[in-house]
PDB file of N, CA and C in Angstrom:
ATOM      1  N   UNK A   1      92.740  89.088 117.261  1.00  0.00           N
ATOM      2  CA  UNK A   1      94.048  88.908 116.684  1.00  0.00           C
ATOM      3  C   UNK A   1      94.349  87.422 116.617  1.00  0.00           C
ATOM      4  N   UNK A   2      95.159  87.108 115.918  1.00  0.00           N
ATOM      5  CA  UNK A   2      95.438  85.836 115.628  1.00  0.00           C
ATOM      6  C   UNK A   2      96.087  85.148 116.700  1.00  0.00           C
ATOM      7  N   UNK A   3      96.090  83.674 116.439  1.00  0.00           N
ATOM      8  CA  UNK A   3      97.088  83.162 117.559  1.00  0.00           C
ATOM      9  C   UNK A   3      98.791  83.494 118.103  1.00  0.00           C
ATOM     10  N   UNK A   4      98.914  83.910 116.808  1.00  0.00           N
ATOM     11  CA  UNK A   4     100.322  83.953 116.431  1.00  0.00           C
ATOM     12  C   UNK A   4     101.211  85.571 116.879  1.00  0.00           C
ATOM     13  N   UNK A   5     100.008  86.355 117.074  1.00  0.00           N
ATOM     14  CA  UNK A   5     100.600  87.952 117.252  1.00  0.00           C
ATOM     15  C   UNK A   5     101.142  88.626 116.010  1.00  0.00           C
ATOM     16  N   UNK A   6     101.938  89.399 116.124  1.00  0.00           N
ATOM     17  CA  UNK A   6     102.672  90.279 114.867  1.00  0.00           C
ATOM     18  C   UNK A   6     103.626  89.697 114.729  1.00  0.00           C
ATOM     19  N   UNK A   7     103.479  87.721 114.414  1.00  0.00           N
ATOM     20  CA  UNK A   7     104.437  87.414 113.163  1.00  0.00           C
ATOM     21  C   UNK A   7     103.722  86.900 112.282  1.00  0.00           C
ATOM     22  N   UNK A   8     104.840  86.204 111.432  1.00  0.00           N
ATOM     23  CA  UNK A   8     103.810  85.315 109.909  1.00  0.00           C
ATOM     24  C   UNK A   8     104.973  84.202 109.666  1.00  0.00           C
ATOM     25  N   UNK A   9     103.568  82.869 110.940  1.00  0.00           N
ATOM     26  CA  UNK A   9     104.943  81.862 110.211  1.00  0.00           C
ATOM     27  C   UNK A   9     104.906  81.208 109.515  1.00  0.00           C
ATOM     28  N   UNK A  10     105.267  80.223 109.055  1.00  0.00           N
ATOM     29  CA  UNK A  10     105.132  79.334 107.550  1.00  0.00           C
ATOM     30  C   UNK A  10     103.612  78.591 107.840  1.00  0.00           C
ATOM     31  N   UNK A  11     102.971  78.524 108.572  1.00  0.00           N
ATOM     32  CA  UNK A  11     101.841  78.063 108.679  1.00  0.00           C
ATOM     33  C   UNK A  11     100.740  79.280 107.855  1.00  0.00           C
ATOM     34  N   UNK A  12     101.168  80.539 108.328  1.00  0.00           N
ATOM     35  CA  UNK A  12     100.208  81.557 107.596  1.00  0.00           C
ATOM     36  C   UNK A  12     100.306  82.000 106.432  1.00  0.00           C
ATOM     37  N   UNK A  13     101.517  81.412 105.697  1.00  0.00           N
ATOM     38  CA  UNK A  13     101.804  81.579 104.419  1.00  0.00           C
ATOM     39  C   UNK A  13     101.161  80.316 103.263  1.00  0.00           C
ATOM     40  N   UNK A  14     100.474  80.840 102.078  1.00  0.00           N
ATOM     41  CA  UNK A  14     100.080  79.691 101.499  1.00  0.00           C
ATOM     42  C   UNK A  14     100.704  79.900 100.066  1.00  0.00           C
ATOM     43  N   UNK A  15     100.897  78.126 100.096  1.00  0.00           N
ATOM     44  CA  UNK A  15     101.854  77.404  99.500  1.00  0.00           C
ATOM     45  C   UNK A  15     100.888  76.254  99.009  1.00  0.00           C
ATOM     46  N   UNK A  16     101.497  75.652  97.635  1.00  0.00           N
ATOM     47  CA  UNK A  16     101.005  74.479  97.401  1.00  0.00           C
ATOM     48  C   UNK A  16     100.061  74.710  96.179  1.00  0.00           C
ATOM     49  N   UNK A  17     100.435  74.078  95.303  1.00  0.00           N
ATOM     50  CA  UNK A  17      99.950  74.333  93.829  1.00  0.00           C
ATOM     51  C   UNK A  17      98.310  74.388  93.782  1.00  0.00           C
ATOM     52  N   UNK A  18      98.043  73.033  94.468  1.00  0.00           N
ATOM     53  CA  UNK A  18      96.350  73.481  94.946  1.00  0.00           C
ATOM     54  C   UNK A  18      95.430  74.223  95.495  1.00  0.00           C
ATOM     55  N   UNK A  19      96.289  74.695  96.648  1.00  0.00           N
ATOM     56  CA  UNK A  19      96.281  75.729  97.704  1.00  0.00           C
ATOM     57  C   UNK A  19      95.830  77.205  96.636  1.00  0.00           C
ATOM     58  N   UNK A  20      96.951  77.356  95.438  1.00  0.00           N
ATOM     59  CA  UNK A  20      96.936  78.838  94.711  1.00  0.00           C
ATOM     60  C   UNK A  20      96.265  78.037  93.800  1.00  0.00           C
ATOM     61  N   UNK A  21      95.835  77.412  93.170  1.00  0.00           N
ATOM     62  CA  UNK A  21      94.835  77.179  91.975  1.00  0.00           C
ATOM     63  C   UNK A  21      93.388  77.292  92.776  1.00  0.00           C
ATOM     64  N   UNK A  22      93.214  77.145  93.546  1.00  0.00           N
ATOM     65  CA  UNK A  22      91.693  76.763  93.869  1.00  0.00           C
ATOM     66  C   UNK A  22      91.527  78.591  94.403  1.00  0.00           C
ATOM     67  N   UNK A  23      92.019  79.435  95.156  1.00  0.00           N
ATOM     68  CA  UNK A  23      92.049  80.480  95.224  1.00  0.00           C
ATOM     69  C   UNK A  23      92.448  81.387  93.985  1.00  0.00           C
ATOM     70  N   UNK A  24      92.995  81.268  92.995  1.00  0.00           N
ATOM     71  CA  UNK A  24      92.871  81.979  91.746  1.00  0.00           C
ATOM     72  C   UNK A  24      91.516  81.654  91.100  1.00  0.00           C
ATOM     73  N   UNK A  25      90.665  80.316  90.993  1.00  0.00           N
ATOM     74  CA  UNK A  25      89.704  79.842  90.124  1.00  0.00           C
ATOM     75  C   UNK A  25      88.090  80.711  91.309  1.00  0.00           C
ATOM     76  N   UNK A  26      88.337  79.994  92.502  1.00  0.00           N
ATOM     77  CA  UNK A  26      87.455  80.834  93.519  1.00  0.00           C
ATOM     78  C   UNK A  26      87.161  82.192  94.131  1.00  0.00           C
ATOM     79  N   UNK A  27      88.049  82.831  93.817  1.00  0.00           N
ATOM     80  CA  UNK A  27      88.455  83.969  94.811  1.00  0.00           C
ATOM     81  C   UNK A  27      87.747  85.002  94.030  1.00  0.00           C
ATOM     82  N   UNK A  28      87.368  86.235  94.924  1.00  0.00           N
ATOM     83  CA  UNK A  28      87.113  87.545  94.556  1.00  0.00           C
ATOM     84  C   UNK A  28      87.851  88.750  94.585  1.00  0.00           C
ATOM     85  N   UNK A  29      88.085  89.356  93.711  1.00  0.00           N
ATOM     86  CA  UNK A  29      89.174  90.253  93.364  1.00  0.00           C
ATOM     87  C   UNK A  29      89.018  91.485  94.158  1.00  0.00           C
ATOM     88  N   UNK A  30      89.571  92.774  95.279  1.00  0.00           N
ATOM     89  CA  UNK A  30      89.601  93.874  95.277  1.00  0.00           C
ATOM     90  C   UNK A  30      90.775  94.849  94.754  1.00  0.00           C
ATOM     91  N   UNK A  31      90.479  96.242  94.499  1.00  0.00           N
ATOM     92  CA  UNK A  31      91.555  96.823  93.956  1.00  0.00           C
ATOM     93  C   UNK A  31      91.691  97.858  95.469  1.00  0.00           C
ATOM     94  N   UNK A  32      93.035  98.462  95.923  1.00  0.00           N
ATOM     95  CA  UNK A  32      93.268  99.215  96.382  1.00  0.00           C
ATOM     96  C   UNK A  32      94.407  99.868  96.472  1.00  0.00           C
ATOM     97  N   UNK A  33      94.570 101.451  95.835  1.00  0.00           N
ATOM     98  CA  UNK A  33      96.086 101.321  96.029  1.00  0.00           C
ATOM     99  C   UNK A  33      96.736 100.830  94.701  1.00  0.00           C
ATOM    100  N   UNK A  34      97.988 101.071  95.397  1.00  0.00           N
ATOM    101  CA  UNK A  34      98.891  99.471  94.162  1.00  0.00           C
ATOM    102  C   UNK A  34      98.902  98.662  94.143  1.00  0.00           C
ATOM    103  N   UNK A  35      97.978  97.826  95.129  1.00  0.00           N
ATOM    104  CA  UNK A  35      97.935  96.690  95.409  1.00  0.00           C
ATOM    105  C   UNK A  35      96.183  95.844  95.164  1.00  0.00           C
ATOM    106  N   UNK A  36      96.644  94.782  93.927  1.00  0.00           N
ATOM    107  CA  UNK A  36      94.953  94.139  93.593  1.00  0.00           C
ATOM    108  C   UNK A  36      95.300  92.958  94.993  1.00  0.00           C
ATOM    109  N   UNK A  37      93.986  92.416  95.168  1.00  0.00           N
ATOM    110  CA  UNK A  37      93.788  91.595  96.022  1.00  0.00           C
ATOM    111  C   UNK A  37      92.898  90.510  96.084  1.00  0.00           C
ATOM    112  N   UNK A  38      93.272  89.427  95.983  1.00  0.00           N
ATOM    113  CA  UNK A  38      92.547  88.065  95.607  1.00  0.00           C
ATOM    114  C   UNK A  38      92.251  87.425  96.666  1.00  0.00           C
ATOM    115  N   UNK A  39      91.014  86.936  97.446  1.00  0.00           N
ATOM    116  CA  UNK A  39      90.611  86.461  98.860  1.00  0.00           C
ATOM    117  C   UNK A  39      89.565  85.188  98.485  1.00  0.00           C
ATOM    118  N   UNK A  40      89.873  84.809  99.340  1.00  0.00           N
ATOM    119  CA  UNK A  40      88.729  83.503  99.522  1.00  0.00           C
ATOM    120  C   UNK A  40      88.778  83.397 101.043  1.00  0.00           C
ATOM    121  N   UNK A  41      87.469  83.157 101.887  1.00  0.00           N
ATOM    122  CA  UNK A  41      86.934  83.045 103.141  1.00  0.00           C
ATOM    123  C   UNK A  41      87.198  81.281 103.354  1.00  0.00           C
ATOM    124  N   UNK A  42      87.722  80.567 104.611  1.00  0.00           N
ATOM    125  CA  UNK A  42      88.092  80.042 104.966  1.00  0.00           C
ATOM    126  C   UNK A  42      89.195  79.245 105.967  1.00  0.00           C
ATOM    127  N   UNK A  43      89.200  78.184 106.018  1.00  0.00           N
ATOM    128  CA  UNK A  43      90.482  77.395 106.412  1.00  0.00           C
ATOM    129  C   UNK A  43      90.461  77.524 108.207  1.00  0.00           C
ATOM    130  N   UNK A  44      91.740  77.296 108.960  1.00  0.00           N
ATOM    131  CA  UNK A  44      91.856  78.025 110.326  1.00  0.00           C
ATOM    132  C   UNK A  44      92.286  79.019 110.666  1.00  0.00           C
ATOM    133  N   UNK A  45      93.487  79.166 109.679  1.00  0.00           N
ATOM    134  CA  UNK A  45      94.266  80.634 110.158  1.00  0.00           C
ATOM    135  C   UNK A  45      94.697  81.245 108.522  1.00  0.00           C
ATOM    136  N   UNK A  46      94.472  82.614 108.705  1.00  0.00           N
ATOM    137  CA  UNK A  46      94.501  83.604 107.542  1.00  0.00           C
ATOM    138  C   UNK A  46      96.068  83.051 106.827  1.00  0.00           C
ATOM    139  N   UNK A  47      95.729  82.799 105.310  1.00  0.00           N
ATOM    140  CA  UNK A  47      96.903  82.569 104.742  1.00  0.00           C
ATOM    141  C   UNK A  47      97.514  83.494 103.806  1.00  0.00           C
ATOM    142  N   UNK A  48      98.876  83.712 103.571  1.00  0.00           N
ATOM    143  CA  UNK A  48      98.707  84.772 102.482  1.00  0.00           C
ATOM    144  C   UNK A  48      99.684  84.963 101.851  1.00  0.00           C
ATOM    145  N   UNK A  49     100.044  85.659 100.180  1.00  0.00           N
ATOM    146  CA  UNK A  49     101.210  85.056  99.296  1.00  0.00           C
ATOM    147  C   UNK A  49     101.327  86.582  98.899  1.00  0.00           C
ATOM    148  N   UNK A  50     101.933  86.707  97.760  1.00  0.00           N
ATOM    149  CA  UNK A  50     102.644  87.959  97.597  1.00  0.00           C
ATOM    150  C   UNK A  50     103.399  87.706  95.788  1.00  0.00           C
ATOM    151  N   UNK A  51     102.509  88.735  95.100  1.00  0.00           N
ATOM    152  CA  UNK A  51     102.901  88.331  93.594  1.00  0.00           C
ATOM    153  C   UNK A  51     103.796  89.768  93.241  1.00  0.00           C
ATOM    154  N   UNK A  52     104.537  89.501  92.561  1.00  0.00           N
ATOM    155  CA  UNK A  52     105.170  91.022  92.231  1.00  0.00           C
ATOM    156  C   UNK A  52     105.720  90.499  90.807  1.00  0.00           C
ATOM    157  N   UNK A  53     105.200  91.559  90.177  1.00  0.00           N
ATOM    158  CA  UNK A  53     105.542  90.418  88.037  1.00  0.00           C
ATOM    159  C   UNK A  53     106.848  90.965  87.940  1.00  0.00           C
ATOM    160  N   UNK A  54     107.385  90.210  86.957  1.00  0.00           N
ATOM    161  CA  UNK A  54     108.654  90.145  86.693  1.00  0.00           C
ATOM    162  C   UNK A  54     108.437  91.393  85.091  1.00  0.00           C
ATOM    163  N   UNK A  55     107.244  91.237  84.719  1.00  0.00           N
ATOM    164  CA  UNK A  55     107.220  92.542  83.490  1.00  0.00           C
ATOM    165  C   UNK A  55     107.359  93.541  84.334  1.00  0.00           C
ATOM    166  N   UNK A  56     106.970  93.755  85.581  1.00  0.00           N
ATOM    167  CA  UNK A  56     107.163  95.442  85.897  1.00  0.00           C
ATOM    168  C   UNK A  56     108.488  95.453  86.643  1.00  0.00           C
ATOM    169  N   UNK A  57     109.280  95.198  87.504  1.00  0.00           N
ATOM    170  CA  UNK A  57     110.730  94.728  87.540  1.00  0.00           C
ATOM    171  C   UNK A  57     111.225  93.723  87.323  1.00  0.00           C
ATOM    172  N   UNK A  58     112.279  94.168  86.205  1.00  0.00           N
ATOM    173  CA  UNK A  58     113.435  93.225  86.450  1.00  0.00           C
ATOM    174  C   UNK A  58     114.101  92.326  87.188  1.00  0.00           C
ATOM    175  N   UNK A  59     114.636  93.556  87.902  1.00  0.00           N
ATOM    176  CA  UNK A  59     115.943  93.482  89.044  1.00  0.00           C
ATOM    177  C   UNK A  59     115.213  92.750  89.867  1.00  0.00           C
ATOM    178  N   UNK A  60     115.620  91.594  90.422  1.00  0.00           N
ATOM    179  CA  UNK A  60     115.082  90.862  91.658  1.00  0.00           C
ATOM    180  C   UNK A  60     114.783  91.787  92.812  1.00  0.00           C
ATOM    181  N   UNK A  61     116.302  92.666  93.452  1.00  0.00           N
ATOM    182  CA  UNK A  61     116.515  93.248  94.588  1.00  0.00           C
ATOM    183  C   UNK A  61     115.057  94.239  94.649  1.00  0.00           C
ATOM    184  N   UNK A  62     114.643  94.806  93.718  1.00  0.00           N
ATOM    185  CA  UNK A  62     113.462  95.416  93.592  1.00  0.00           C
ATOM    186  C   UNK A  62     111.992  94.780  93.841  1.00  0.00           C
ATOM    187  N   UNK A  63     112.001  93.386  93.343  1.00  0.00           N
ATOM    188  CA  UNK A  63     111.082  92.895  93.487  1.00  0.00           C
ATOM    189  C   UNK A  63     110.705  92.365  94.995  1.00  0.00           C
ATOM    190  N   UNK A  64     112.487  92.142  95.242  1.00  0.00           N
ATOM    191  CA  UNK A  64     112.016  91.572  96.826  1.00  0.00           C
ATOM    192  C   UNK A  64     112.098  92.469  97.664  1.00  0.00           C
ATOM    193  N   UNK A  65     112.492  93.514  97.586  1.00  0.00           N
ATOM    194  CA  UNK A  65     111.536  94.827  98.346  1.00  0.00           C
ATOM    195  C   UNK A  65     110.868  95.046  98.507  1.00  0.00           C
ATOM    196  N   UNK A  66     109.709  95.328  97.329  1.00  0.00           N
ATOM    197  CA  UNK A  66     108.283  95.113  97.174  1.00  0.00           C
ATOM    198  C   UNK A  66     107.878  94.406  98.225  1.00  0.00           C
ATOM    199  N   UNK A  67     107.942  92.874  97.616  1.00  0.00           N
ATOM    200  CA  UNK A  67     107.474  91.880  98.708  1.00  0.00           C
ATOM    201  C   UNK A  67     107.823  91.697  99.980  1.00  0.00           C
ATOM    202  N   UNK A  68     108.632  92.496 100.260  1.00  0.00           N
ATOM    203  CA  UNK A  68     108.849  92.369 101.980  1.00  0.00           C
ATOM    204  C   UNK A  68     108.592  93.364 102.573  1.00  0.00           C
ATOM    205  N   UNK A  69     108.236  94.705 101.496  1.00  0.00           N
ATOM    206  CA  UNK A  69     107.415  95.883 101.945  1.00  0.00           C
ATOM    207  C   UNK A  69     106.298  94.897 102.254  1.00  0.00           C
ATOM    208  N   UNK A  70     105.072  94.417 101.726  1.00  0.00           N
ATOM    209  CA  UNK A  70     103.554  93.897 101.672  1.00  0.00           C
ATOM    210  C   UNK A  70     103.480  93.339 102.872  1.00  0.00           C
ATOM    211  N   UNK A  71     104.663  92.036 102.559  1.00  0.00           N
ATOM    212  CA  UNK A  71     104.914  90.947 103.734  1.00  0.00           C
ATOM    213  C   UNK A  71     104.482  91.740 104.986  1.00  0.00           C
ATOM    214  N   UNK A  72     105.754  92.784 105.232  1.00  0.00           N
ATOM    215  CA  UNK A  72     105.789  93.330 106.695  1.00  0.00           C
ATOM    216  C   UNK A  72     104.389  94.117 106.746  1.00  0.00           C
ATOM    217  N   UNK A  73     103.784  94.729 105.950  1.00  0.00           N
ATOM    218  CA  UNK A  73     102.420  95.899 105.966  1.00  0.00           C
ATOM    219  C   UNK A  73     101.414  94.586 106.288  1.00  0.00           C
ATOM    220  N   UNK A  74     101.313  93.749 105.469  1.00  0.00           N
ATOM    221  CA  UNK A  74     100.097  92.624 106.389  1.00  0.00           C
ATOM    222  C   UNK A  74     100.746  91.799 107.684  1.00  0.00           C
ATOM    223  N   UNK A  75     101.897  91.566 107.835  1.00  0.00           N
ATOM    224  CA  UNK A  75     102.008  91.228 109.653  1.00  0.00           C
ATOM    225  C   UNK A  75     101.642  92.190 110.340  1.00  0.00           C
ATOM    226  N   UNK A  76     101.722  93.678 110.637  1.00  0.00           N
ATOM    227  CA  UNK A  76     101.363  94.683 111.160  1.00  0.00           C
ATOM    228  C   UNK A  76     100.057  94.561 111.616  1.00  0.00           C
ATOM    229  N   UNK A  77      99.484  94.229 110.759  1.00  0.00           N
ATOM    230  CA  UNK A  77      97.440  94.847 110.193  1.00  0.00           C
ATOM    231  C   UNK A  77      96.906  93.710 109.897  1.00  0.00           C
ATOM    232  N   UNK A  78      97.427  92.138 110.073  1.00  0.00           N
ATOM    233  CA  UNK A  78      96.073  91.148 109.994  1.00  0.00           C
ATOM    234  C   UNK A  78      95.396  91.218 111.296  1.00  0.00           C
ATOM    235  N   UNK A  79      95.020  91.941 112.409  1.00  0.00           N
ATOM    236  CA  UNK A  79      94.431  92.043 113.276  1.00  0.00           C
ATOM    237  C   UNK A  79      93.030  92.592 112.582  1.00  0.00           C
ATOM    238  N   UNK A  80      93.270  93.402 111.427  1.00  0.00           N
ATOM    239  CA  UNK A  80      92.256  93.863 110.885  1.00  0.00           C
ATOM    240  C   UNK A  80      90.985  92.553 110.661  1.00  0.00           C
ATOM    241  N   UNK A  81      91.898  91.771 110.033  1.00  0.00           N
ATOM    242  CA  UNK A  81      90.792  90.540 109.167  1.00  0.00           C
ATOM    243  C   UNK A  81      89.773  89.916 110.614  1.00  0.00           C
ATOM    244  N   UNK A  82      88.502  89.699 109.801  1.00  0.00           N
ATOM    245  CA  UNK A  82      87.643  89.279 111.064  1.00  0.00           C
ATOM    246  C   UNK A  82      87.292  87.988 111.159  1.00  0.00           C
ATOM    247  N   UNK A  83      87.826  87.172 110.066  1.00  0.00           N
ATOM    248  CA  UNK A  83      87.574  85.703 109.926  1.00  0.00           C
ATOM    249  C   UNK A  83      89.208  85.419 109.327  1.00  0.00           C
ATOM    250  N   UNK A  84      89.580  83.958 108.673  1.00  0.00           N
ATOM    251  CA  UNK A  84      90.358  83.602 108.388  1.00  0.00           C
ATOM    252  C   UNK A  84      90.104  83.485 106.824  1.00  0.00           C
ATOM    253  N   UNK A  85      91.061  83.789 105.847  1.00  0.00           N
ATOM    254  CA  UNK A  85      90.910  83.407 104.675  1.00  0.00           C
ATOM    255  C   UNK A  85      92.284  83.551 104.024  1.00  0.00           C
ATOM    256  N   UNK A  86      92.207  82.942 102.787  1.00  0.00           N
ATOM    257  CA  UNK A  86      93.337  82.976 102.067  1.00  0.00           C
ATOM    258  C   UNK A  86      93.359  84.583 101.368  1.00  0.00           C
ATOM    259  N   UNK A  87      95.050  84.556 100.981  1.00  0.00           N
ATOM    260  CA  UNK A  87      94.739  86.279 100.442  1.00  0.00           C
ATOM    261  C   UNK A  87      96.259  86.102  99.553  1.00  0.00           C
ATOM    262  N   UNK A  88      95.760  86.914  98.514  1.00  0.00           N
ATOM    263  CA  UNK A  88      97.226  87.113  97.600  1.00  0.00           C
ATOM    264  C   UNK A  88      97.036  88.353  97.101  1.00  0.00           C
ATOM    265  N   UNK A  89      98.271  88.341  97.653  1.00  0.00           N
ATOM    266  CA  UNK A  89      98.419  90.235  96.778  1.00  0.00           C
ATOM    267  C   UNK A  89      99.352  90.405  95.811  1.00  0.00           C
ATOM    268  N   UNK A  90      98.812  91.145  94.877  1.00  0.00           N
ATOM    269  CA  UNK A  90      99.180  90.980  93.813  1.00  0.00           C
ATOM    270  C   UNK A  90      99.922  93.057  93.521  1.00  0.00           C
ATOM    271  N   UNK A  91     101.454  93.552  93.543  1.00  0.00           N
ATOM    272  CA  UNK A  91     101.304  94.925  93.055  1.00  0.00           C
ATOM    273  C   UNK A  91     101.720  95.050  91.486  1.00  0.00           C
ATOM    274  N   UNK A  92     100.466  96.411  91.480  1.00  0.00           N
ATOM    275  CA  UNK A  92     100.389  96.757  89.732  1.00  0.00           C
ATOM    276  C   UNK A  92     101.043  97.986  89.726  1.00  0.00           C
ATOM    277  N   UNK A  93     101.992  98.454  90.326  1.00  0.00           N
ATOM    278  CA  UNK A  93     102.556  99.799  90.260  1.00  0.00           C
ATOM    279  C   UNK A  93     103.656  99.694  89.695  1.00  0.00           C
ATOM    280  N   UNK A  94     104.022 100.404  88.292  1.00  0.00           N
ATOM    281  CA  UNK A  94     105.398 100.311  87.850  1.00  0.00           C
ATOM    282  C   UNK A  94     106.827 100.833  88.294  1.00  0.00           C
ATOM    283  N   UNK A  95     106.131 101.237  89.629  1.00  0.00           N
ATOM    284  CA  UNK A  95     107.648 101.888  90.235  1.00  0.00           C
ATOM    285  C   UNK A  95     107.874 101.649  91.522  1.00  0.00           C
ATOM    286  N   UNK A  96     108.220 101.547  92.652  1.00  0.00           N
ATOM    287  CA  UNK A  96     108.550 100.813  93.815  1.00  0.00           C
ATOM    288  C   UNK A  96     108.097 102.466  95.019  1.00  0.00           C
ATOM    289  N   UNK A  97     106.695 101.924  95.538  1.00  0.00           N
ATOM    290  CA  UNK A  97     106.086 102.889  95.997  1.00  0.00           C
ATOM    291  C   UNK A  97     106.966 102.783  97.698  1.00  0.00           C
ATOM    292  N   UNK A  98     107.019 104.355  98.349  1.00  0.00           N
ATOM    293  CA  UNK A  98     107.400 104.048  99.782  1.00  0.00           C
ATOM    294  C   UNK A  98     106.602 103.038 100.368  1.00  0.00           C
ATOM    295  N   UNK A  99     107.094 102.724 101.775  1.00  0.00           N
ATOM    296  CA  UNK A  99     106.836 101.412 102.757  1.00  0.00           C
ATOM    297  C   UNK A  99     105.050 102.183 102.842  1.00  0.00           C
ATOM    298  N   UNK A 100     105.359 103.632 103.696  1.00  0.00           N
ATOM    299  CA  UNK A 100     104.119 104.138 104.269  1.00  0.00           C
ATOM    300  C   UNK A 100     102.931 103.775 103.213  1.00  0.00           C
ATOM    301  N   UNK A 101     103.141 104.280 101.812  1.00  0.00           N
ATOM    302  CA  UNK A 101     101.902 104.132 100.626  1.00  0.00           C
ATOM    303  C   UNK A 101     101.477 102.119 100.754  1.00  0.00           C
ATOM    304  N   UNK A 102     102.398 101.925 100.485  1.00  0.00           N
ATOM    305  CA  UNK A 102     101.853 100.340 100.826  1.00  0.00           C
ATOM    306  C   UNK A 102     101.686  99.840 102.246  1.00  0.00           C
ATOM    307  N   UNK A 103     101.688 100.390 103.303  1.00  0.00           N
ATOM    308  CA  UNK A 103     101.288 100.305 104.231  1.00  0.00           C
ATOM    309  C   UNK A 103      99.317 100.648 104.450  1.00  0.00           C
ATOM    310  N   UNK A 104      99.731 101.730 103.950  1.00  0.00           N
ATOM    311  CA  UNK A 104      98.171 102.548 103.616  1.00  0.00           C
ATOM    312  C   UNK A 104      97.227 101.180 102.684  1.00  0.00           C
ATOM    313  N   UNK A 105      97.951 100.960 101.742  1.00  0.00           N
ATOM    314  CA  UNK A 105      96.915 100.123 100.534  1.00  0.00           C
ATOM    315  C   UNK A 105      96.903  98.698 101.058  1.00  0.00           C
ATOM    316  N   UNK A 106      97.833  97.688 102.000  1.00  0.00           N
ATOM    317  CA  UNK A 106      97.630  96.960 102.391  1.00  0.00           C
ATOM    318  C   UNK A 106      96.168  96.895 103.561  1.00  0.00           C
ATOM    319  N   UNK A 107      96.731  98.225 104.352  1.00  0.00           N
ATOM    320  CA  UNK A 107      95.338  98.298 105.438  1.00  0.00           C
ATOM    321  C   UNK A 107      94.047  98.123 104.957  1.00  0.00           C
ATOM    322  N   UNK A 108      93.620  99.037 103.765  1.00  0.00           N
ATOM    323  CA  UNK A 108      92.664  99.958 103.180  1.00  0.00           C
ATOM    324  C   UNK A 108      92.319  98.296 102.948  1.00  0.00           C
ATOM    325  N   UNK A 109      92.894  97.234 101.928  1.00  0.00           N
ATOM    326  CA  UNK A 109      92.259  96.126 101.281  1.00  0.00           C
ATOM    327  C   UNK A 109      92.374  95.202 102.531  1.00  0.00           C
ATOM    328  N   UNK A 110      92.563  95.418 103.455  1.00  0.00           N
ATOM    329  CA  UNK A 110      92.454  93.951 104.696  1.00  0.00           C
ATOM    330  C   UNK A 110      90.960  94.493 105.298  1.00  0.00           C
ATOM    331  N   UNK A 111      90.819  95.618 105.580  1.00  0.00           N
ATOM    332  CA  UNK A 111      89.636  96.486 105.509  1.00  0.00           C
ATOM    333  C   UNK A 111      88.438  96.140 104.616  1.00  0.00           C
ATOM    334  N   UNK A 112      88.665  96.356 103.231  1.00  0.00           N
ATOM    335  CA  UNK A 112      87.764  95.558 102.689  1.00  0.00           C
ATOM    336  C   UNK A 112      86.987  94.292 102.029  1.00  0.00           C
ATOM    337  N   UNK A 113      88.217  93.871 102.440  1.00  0.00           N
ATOM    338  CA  UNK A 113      87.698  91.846 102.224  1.00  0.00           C
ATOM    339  C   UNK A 113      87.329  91.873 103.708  1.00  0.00           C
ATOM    340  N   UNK A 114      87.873  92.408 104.367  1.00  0.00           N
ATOM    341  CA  UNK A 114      86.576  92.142 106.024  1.00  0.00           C
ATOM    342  C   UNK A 114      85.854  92.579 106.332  1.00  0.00           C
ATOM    343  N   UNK A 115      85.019  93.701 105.637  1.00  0.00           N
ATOM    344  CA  UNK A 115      84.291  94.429 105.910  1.00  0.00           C
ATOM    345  C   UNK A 115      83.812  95.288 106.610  1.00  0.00           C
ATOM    346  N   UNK A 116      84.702  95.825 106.926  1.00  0.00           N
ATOM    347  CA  UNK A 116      85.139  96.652 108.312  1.00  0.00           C
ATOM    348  C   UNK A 116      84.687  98.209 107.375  1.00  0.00           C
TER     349      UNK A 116
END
């Protein structure tokens, strides 16, 4: 488990225009779930962002649900990851799935970028 336990502090979050260009141009894609997943192996401590498009909601309040559904489903479950790497998740579901289903699809893809 990480240094940090079951939080996510601004250190494990990645930020920084270079930071997301070099992981969009590098990274390898998994699908799981409603949730695609973009990883690159590296750095010291697992970093990780959270995309939710504005074509599939509107409404902000929706979107930032979403994302604080993901948010909270990977603080739970980065114990899973077995190295450190960057990670962005990206959801393709047009409708705002329960916590549990994205709980499930967050695990399932921390699972398989680590190879577990």
């Amino acid at each position: 488990m990480s240094v940090f336990g079951h939080t996510l502090p601004k250190s494990e979050r990645l930020s920084g225009r270079s930071a997301i260009g070099e992981l969009l141009r590098e990274g390898r894609y998994v699908s799981s779930g409603c949730i695609r997943v973009c990883f690159k192996e590296g750095g010291e401590v697992s970093r990780m962002m959270v995309s939710v498009p504005k074509k599939l909601f509107k409404r902000a309040v929706k979107r930032n649900a979403v994302k604080r559904r993901i948010r909270e489903s990977f603080r739970q479950q980065k114990a899973l990851l077995s190295k450190p790497m960057d990670i962005l998740f990206i959801y393709n579901s047009a409708e705002v799935q329960p916590s549990e289903l994205i709980f499930k699809a967050v695990g399932d893809a921390l699972k398989l970028i680590s190879g577990k």
